[in-house]
C-alpha atoms as a PDB file:
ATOM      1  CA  UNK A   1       0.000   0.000   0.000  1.00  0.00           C
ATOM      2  CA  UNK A   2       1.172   3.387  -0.708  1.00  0.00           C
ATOM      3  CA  UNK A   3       1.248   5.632   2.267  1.00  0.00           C
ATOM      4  CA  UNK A   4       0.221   9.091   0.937  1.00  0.00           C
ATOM      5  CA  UNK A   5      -1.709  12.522   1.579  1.00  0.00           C
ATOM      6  CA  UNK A   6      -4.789  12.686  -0.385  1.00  0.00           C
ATOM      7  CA  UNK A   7      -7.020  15.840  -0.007  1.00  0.00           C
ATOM      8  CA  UNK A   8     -10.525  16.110  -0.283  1.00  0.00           C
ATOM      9  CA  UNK A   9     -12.999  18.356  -1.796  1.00  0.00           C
ATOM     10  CA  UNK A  10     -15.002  20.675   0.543  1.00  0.00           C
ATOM     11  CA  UNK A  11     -18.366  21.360  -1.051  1.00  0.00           C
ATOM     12  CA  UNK A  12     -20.123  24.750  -0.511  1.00  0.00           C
ATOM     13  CA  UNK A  13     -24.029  24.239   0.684  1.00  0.00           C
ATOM     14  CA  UNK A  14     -25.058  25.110  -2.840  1.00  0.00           C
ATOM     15  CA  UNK A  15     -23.680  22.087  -4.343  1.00  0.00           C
ATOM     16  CA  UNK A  16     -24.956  20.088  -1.509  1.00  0.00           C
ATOM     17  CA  UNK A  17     -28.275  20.468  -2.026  1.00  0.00           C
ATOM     18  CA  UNK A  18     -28.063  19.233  -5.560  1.00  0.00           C
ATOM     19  CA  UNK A  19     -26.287  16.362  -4.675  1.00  0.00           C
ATOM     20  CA  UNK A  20     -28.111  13.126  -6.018  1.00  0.00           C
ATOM     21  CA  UNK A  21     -30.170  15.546  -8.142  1.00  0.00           C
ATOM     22  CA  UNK A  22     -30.966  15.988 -12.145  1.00  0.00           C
ATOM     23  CA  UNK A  23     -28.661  18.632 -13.314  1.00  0.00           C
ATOM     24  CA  UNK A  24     -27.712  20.240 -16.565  1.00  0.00           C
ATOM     25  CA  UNK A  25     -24.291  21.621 -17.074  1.00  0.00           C
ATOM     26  CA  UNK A  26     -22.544  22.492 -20.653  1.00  0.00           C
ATOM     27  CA  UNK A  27     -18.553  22.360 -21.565  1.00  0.00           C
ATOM     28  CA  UNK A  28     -16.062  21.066 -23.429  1.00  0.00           C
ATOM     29  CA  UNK A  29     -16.096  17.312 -24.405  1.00  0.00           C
ATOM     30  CA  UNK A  30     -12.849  15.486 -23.902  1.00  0.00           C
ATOM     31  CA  UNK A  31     -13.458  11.550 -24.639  1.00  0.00           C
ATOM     32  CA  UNK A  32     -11.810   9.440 -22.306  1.00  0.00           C
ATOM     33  CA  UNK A  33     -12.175   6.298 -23.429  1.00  0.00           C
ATOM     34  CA  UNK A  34     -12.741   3.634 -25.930  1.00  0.00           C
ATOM     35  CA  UNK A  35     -16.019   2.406 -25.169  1.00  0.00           C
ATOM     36  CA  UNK A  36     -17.669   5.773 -25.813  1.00  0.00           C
ATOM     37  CA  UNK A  37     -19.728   5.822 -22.390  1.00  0.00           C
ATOM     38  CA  UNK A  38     -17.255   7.775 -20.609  1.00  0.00           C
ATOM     39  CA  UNK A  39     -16.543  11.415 -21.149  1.00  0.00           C
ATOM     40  CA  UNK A  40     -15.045  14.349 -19.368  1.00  0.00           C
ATOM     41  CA  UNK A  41     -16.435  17.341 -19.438  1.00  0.00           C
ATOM     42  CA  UNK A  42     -14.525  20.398 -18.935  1.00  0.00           C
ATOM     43  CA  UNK A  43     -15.315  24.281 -18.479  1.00  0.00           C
ATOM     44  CA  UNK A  44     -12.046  25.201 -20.926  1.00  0.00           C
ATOM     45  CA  UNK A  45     -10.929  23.427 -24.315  1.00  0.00           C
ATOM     46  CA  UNK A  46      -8.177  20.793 -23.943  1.00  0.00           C
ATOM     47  CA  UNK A  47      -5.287  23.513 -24.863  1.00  0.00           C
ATOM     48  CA  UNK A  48      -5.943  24.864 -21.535  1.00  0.00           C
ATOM     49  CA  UNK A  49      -7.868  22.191 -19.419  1.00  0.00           C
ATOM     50  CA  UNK A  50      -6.803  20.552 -16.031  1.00  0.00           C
ATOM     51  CA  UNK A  51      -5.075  17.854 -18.095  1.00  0.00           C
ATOM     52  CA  UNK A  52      -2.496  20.226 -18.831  1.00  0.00           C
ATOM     53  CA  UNK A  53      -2.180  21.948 -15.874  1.00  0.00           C
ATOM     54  CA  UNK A  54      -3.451  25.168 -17.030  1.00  0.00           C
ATOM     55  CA  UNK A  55      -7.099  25.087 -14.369  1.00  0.00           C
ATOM     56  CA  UNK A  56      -7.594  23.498 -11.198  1.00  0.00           C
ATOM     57  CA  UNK A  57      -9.645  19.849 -10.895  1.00  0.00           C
ATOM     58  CA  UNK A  58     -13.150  21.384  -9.603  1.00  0.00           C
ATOM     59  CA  UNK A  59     -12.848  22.712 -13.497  1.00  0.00           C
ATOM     60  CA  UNK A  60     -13.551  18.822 -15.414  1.00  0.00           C
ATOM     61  CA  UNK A  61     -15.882  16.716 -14.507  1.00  0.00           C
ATOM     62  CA  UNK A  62     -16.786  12.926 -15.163  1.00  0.00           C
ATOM     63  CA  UNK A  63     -19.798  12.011 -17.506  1.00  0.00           C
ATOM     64  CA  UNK A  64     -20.887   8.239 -17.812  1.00  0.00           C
ATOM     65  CA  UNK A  65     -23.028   8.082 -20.721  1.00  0.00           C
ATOM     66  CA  UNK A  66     -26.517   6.537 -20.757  1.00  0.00           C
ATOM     67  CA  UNK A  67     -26.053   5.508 -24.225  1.00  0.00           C
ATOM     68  CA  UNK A  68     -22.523   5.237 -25.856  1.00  0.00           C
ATOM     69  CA  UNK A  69     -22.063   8.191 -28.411  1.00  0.00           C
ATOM     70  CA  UNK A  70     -18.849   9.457 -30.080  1.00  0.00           C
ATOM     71  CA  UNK A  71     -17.831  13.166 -29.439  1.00  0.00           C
ATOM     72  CA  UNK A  72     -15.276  15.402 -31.013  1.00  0.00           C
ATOM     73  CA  UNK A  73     -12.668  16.895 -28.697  1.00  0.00           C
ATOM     74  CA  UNK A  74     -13.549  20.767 -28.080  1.00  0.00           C
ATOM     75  CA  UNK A  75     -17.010  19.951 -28.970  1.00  0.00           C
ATOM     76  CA  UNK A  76     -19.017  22.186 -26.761  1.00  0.00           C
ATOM     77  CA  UNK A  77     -22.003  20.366 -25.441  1.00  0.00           C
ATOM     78  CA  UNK A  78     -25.082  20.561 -22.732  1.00  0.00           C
ATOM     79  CA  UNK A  79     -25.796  17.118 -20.693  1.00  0.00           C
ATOM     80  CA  UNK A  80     -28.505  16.484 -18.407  1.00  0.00           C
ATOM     81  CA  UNK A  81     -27.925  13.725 -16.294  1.00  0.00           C
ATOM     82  CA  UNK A  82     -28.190  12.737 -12.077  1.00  0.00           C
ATOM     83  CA  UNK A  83     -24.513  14.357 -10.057  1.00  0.00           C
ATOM     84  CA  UNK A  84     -23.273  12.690  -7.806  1.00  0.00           C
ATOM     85  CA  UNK A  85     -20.274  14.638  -5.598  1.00  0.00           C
ATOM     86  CA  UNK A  86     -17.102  12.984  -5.076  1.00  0.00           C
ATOM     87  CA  UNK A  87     -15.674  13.788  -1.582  1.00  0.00           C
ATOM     88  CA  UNK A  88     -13.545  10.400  -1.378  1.00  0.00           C
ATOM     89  CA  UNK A  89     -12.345   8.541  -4.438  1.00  0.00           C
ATOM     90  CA  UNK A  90      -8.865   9.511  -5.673  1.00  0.00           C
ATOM     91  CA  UNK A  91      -9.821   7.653  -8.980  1.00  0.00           C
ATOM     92  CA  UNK A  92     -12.865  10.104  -9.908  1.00  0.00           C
ATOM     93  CA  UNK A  93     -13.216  14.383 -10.356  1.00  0.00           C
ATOM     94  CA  UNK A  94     -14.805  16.409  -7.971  1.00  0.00           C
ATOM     95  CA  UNK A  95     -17.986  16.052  -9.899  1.00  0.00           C
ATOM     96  CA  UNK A  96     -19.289  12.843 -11.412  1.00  0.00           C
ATOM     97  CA  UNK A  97     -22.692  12.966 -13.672  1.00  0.00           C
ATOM     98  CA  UNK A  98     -24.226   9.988 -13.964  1.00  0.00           C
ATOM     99  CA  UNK A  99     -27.142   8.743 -16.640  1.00  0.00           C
ATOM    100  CA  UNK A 100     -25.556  11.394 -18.611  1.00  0.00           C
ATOM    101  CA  UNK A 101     -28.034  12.427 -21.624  1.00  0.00           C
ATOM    102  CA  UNK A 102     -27.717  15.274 -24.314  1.00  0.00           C
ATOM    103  CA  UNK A 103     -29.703  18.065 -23.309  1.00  0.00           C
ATOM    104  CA  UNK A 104     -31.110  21.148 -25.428  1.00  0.00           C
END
């Protein structure tokens, strides 16, 4: 086991209350994987995204797909799907939308 520090995300009230609730937020598609279910979705193109170290990690978010799609990096996009926060898990974002579903 790795013995490490890990910090956590402190959520303001605002975000709280929304947690476990339908949402619908709008950025910049990054696929992440193969599959097609699993995006990221980020609040600044990939030139200056969290990836490269140009925005913090509350700025990208995950997105697990209801129904696999292909996107175009950059492509700017509105989801609606359920958000679940992320106050533990090293291996997710801050923010985690789940049931993930174009939106107008």
């Amino acid at each position: 086991a790795l013995s490490m520090e890990i910090y956590s995300p402190v959520f303001p009230k605002r975000l709280k209350a929304i947690d476990g609730k339908k949402v619908i937020i709008e950025g910049y598609v990054i696929p992440f994987d193969e599959s097609g279910n699993l995006l990221a979705l980020s609040a600044n193109p990939f030139a200056s995204c969290f990836f490269c170290g140009k925005a913090s990690p509350a700025s990208v978010m995950s997105l697990y797909l209801e129904k696999k799609n292909r996107y175009r990096m950059d492509d700017f996009r509105r989801f609606q799907g359920v958000l679940k926060l992320n106050y533990d898990d090293p291996e997710e974002y801050y923010y985690i939308l789940h049931k993930a579903i174009p939106a107008k």
